[in-house]
N, C-alpha and C. Protein backbone atom coordinates (compact mmCIF):
# COMPACT_ATOMS: atom_id res chain seq x y z
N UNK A 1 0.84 -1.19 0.00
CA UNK A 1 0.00 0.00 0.00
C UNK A 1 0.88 1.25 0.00
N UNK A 2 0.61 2.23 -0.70
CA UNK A 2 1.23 3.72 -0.95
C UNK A 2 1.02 4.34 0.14
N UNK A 3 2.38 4.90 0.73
CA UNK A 3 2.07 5.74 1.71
C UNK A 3 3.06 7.22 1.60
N UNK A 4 3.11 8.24 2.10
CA UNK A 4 3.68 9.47 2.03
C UNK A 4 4.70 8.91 2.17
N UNK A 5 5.82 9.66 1.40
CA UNK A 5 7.76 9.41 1.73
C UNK A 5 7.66 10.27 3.15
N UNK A 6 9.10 10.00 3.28
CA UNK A 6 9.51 11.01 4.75
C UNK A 6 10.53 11.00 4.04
N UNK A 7 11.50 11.69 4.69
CA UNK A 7 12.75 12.43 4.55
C UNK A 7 13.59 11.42 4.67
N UNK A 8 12.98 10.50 5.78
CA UNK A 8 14.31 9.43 5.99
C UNK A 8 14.58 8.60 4.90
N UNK A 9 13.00 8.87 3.74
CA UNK A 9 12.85 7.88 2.35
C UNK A 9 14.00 8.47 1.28
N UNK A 10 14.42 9.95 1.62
CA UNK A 10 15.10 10.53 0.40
C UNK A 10 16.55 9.70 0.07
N UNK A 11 16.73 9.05 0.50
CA UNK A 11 18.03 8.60 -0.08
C UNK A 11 18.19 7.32 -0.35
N UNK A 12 16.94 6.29 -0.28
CA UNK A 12 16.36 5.29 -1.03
C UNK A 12 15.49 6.18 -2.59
N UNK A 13 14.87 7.27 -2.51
CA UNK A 13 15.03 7.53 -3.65
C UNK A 13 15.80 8.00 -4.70
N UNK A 14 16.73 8.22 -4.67
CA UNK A 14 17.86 8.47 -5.18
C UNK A 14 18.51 7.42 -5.49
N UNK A 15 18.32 6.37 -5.01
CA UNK A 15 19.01 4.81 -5.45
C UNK A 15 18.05 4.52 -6.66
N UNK A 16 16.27 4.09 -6.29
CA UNK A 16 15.39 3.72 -6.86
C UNK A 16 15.24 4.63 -8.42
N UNK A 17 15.90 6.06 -8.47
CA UNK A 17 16.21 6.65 -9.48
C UNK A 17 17.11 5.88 -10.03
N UNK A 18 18.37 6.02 -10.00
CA UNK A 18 19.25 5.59 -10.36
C UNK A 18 19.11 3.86 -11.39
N UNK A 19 18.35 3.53 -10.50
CA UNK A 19 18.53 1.74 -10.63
C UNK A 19 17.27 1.42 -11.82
N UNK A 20 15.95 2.71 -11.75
CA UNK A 20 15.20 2.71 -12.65
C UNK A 20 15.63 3.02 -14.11
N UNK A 21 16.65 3.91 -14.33
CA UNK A 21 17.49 4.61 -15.06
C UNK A 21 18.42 3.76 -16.16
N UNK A 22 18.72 2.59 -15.14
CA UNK A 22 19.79 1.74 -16.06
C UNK A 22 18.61 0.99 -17.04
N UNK A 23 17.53 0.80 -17.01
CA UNK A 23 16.71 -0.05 -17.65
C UNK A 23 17.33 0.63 -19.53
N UNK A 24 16.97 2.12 -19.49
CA UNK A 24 17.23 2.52 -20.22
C UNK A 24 18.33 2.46 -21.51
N UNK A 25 19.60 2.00 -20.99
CA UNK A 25 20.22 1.11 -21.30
C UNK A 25 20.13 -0.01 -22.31
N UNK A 26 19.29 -0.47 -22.39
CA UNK A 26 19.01 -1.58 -22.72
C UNK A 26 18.58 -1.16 -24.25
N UNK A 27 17.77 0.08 -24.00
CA UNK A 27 17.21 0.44 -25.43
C UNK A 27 18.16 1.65 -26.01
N UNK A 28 19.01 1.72 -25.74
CA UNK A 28 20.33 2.57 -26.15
C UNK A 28 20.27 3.75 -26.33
N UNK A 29 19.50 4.64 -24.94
CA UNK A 29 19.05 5.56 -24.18
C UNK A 29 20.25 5.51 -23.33
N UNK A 30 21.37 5.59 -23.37
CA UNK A 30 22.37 5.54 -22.42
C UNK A 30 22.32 6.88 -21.56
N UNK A 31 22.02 8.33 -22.96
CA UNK A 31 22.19 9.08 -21.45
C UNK A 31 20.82 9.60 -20.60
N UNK A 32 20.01 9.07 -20.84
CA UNK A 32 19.05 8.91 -19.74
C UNK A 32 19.30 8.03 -18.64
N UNK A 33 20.18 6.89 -18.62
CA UNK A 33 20.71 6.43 -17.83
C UNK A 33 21.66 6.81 -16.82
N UNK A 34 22.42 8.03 -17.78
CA UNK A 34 24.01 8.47 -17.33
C UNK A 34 22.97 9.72 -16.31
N UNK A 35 21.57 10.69 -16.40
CA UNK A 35 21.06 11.61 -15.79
C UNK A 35 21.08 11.98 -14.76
N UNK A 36 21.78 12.51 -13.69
CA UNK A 36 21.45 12.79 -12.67
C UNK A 36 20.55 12.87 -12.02
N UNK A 37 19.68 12.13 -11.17
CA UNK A 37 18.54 12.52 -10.48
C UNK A 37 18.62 13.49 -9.91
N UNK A 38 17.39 13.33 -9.19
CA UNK A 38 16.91 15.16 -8.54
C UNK A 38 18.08 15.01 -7.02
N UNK A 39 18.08 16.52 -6.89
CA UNK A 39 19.17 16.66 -5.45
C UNK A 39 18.18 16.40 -4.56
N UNK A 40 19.16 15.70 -3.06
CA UNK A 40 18.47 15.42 -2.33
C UNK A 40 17.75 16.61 -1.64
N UNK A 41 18.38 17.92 -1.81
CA UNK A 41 17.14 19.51 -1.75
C UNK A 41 16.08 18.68 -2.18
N UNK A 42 15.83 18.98 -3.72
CA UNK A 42 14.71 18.89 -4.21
C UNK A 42 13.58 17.56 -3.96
N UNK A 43 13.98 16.51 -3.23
CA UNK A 43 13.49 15.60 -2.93
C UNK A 43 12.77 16.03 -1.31
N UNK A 44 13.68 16.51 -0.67
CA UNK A 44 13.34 16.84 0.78
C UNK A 44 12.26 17.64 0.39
N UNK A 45 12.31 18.49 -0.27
CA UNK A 45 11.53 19.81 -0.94
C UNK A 45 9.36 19.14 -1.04
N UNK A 46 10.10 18.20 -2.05
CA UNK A 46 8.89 17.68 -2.57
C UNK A 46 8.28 16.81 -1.44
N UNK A 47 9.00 16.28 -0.45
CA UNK A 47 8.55 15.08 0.61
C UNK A 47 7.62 15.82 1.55
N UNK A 48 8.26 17.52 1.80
CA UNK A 48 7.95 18.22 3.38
C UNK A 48 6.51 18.55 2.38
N UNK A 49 6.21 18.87 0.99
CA UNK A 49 5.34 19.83 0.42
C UNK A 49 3.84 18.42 0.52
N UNK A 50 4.55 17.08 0.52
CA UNK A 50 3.42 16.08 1.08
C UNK A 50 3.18 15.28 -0.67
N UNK A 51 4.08 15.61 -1.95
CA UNK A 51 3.92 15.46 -3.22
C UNK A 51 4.70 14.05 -3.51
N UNK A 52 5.35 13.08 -2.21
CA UNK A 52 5.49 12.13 -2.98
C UNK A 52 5.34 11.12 -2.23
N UNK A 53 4.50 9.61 -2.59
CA UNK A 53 4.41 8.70 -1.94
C UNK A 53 5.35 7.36 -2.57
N UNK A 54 5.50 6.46 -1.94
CA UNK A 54 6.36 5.19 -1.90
C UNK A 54 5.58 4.10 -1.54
N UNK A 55 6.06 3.02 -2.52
CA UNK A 55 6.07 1.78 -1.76
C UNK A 55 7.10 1.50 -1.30
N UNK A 56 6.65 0.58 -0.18
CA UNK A 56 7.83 -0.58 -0.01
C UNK A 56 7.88 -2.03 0.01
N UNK A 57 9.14 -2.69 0.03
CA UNK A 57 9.13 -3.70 -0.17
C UNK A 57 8.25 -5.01 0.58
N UNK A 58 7.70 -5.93 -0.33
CA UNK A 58 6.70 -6.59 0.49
C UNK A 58 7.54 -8.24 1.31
N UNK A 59 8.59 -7.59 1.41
CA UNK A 59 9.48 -8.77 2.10
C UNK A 59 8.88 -8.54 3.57
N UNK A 60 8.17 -9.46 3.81
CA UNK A 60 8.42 -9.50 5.69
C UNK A 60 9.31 -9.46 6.78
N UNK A 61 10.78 -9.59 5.80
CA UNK A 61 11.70 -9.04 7.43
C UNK A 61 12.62 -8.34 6.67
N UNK A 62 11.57 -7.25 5.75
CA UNK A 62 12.21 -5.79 5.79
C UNK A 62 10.93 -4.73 6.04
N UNK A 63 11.47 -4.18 6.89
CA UNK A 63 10.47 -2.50 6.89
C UNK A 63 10.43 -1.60 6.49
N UNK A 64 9.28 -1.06 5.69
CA UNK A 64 9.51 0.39 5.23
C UNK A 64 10.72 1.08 4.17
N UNK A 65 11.26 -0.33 3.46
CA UNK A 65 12.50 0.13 2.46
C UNK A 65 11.71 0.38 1.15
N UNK A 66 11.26 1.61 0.69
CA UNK A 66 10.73 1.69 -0.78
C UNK A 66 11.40 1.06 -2.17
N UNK A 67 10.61 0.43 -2.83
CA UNK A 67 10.80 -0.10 -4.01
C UNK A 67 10.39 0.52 -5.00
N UNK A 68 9.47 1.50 -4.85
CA UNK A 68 9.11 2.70 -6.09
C UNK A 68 8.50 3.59 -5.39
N UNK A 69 8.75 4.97 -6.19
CA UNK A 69 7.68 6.27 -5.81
C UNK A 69 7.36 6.89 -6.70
N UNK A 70 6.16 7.84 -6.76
CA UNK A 70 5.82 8.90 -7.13
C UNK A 70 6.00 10.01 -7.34
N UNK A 71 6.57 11.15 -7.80
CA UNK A 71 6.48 12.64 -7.05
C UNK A 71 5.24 13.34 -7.70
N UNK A 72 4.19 13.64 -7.88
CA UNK A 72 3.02 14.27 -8.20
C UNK A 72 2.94 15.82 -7.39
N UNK A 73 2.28 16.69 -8.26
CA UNK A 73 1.65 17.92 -7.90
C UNK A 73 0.77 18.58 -8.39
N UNK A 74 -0.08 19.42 -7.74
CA UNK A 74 -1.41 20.10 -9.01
C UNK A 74 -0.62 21.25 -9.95
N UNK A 75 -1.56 21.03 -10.57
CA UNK A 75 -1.14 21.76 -12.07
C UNK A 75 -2.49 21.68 -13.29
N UNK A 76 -2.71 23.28 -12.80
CA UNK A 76 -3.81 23.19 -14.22
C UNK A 76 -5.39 22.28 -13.98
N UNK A 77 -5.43 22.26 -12.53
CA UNK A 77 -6.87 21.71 -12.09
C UNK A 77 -6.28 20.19 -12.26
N UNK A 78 -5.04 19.54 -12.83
CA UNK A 78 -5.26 18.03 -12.72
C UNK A 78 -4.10 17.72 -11.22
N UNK A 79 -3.72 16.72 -11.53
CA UNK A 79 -2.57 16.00 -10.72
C UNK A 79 -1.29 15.99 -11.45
N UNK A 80 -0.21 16.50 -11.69
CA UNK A 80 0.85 15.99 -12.38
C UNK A 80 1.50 15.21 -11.62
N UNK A 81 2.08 14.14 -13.06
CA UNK A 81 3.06 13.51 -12.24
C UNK A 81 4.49 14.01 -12.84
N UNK A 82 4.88 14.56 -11.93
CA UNK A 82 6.45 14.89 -12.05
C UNK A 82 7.60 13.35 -12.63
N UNK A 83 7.29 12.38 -11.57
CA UNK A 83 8.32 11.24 -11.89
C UNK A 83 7.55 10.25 -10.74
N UNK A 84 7.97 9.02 -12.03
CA UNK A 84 7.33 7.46 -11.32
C UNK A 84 8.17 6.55 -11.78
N UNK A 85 8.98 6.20 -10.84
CA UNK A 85 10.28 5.19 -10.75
C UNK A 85 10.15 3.87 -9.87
N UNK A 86 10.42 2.52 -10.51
CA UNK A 86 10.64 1.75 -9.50
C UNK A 86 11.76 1.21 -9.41
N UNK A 87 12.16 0.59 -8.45
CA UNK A 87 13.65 -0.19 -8.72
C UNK A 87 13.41 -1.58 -9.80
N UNK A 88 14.65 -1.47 -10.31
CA UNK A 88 14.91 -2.70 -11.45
C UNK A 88 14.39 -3.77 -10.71
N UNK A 89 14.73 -4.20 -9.64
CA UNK A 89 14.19 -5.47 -8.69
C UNK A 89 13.17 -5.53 -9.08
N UNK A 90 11.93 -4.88 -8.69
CA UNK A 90 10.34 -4.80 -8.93
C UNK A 90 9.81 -4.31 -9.57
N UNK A 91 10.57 -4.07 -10.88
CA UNK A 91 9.93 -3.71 -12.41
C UNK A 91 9.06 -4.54 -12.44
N UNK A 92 7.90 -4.22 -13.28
CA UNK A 92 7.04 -5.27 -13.74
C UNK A 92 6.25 -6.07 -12.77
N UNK A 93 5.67 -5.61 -11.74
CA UNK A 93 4.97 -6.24 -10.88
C UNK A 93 4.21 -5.52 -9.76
N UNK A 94 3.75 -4.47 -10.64
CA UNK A 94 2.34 -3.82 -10.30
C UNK A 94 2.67 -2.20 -9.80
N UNK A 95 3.72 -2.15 -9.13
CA UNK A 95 4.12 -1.30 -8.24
C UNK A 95 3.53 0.38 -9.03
N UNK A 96 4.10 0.24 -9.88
CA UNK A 96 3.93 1.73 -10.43
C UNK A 96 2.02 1.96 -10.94
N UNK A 97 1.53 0.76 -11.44
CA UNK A 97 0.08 0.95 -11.36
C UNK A 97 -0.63 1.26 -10.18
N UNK A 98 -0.12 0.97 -8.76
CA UNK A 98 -0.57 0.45 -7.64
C UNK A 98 -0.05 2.21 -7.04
N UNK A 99 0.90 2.66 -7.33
CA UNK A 99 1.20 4.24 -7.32
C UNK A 99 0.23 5.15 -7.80
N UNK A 100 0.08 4.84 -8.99
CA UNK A 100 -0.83 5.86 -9.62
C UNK A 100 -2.51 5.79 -9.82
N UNK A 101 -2.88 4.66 -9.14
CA UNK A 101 -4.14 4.21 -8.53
C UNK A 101 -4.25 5.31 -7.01
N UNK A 102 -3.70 5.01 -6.84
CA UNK A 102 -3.33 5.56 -5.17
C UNK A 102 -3.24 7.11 -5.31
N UNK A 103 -2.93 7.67 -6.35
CA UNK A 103 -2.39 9.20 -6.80
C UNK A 103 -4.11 9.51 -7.48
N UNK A 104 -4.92 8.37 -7.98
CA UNK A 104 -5.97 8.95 -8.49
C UNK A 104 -6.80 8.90 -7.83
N UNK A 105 -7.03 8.19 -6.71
CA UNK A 105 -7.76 8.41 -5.75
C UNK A 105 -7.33 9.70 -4.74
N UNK A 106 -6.05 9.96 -4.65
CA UNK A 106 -5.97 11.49 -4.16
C UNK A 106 -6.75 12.42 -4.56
N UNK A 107 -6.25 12.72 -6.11
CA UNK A 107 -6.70 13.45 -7.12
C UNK A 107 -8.44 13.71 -6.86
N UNK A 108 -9.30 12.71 -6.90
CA UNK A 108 -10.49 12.75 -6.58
C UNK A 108 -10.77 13.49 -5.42
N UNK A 109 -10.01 13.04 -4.03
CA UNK A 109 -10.56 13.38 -3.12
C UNK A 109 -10.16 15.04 -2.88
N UNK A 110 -9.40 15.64 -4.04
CA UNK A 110 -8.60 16.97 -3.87
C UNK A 110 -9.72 17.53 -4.97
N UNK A 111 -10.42 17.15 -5.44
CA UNK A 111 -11.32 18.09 -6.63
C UNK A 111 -10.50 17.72 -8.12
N UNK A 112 -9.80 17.19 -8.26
CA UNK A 112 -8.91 17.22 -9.65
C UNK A 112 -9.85 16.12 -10.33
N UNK A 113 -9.69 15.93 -11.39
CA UNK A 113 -10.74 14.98 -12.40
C UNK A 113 -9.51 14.71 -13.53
N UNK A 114 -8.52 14.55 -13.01
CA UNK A 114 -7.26 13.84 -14.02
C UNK A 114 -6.11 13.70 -13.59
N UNK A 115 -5.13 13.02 -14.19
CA UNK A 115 -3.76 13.03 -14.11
C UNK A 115 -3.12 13.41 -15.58
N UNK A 116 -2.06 13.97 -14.93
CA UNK A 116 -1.05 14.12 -16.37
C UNK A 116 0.13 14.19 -16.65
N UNK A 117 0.49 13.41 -17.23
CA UNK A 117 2.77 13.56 -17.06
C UNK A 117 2.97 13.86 -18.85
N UNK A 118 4.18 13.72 -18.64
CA UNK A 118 4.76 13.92 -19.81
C UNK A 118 6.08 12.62 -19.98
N UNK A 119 6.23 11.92 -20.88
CA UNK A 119 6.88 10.78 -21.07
C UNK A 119 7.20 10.57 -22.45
N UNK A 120 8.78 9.52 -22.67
CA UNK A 120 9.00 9.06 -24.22
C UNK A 120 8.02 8.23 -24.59
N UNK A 121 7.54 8.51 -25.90
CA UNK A 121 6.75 8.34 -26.82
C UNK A 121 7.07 6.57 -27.11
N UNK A 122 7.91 6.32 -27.39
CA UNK A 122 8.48 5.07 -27.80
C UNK A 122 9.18 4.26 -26.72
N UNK A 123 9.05 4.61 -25.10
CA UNK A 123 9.38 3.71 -24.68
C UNK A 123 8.52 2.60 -24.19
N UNK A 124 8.89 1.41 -24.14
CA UNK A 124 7.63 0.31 -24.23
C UNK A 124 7.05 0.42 -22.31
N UNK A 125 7.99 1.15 -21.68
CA UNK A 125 7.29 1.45 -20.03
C UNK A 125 7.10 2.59 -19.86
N UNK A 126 7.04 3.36 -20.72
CA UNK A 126 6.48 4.90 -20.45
C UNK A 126 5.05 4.97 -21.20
N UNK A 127 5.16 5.72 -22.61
CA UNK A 127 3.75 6.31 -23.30
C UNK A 127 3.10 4.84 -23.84
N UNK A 128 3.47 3.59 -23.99
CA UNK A 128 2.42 2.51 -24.51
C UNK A 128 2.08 1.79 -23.07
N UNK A 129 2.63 1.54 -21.90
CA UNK A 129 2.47 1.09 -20.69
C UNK A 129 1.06 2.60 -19.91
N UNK A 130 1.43 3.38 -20.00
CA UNK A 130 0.24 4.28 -19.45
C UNK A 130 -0.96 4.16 -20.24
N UNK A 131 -1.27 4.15 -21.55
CA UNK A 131 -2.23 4.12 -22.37
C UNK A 131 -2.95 3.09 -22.43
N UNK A 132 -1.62 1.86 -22.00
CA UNK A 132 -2.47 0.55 -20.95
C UNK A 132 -3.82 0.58 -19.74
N UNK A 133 -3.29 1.63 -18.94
CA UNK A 133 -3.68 1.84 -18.05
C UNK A 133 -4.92 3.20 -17.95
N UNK A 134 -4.51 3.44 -19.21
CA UNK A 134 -6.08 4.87 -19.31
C UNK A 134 -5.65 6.11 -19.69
N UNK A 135 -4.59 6.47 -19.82
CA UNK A 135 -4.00 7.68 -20.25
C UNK A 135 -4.18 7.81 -22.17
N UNK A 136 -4.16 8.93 -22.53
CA UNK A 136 -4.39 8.79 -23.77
C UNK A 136 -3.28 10.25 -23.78
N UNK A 137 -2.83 10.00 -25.20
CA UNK A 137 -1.85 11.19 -25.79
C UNK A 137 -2.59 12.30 -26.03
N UNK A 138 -2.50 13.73 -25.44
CA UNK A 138 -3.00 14.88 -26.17
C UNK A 138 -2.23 15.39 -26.95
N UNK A 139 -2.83 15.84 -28.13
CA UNK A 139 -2.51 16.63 -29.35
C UNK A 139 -1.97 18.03 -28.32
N UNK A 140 -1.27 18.77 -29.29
CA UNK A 140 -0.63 20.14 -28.69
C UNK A 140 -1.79 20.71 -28.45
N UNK A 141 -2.96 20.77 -29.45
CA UNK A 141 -3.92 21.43 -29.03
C UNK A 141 -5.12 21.72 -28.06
N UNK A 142 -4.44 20.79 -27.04
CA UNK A 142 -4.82 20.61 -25.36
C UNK A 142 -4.08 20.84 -24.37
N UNK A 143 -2.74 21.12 -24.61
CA UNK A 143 -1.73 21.14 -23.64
C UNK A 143 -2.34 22.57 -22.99
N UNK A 144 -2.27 22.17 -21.31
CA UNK A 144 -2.69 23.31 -20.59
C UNK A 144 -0.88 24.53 -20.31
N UNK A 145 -1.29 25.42 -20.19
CA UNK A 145 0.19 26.54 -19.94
C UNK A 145 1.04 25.92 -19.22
N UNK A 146 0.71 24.96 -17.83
CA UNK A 146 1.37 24.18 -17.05
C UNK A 146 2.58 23.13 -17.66
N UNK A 147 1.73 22.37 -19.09
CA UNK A 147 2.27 21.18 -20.14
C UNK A 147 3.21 22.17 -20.94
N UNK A 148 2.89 23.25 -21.25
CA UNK A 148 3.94 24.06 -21.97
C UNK A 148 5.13 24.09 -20.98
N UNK A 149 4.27 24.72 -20.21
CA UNK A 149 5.67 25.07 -19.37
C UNK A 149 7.16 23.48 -19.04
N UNK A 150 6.32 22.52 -18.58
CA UNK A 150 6.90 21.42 -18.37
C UNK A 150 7.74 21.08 -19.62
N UNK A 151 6.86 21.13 -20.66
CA UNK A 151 7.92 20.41 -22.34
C UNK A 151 8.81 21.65 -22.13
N UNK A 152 8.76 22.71 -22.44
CA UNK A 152 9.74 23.89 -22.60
C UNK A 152 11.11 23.18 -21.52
N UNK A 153 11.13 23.32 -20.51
CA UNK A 153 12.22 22.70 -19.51
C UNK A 153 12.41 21.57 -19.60
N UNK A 154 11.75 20.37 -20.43
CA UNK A 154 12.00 18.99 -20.88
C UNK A 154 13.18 19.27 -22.16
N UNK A 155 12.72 19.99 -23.11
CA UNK A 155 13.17 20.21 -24.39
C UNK A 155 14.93 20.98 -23.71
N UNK A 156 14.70 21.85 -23.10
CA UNK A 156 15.81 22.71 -22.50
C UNK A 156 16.82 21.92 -21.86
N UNK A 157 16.47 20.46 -20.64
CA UNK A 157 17.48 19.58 -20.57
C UNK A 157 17.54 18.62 -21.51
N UNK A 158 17.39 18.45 -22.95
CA UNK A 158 17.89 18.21 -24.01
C UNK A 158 17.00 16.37 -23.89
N UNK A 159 16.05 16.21 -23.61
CA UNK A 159 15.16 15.45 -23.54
C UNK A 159 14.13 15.00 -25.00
N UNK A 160 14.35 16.39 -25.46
CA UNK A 160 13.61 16.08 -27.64
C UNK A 160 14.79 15.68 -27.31
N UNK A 161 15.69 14.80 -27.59
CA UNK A 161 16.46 14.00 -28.34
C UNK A 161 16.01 12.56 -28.40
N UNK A 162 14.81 12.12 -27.51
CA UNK A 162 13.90 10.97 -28.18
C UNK A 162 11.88 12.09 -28.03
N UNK A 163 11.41 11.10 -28.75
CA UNK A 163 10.04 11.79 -29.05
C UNK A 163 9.43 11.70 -27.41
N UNK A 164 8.89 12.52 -27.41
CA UNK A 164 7.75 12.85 -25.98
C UNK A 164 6.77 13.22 -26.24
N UNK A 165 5.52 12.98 -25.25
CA UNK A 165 4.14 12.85 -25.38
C UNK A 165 3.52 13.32 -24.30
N UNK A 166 2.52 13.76 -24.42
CA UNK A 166 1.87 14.85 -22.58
C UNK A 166 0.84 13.72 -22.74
N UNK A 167 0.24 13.32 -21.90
CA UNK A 167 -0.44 12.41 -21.88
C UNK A 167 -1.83 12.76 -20.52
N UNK A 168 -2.78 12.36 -20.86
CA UNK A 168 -3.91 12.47 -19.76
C UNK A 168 -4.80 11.51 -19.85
N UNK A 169 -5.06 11.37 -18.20
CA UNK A 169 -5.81 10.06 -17.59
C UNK A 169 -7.21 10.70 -16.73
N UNK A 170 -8.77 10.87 -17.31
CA UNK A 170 -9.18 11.79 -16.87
C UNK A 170 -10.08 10.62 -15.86
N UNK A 171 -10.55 11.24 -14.92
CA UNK A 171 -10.94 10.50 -13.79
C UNK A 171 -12.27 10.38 -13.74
């Protein structure tokens, strides 16, 4: 079950970045791999503001060690999701659906009637894995000022160098 990070979570996320990152790799995205995650500022930042939840691992004699998180925030009447990472360990076994289930039931109970990120177009766990799950691609000619704003600083850390897609999951 998804619960709020704490501070003490910030430096398991920073691994769970990292370790999500190498997948990339594989599809010869190396420097999305090579990326620096967010500073542990900006993590503390997002934890105290209440914008990111975690799982953890469902081993019984471990506690409270996250295996994936969230960072989400409002934007534009929906929910954005900033970033949804799990560790390579527990790729593929619900975690990140089980995140953003959990993020849409926020969303509801906050007045929002969607979610929305921005993700590569062509990776087989980003824009065809969400569209799995209910998200559909908007044309430019929906992007709210918020989605501008986000691609503009996507495009700026040099991110058009594979295709990207704003995507929305309306509730």
């Amino acid at each position: 079950m998804p619960r709020p990070a704490s501070a003490a979570d910030v430096p398991r996320l920073h691994e769970i970045e990292v370790s999500a990152g190498e997948m990339f790799r594989e599809i010869a995205m190396d420097p999305i791999a090579r990326d620096a995650p967010p500073t542990s500022e900006a993590y503390l930042d997002a934890v105290a503001r209440g914008h990111v939840w975690v799982v953890d691992d469902d081993d019984p004699t471990i506690t409270r060690v996250p295996v994936g998180y969230l960072w989400a925030f409002a934007m534009d009447s929906a929910l954005h999701i900033e970033q949804l990472s799990v560790a390579a360990t527990h790729a593929r076994r619900g975690v990140g659906r089980l995140l953003i289930d959990h993020l849409a039931e926020i969303a509801l109970d906050d007045g929002a009637h969607a979610l929305t990120l921005t993700t590569f177009a062509r990776v087989p766990w980003n824009a065809p894995y969400y569209e799995r799950i209910g998200f559909r691609v908007l044309p430019e000619s929906e992007w709210t000022e918020g989605l501008h704003a986000v691609r503009r600083a996507e495009a700026a850390h040099g991110l058009d160098a594979w295709p990207r897609v704003c995507m929305r999951r309306d509730l």
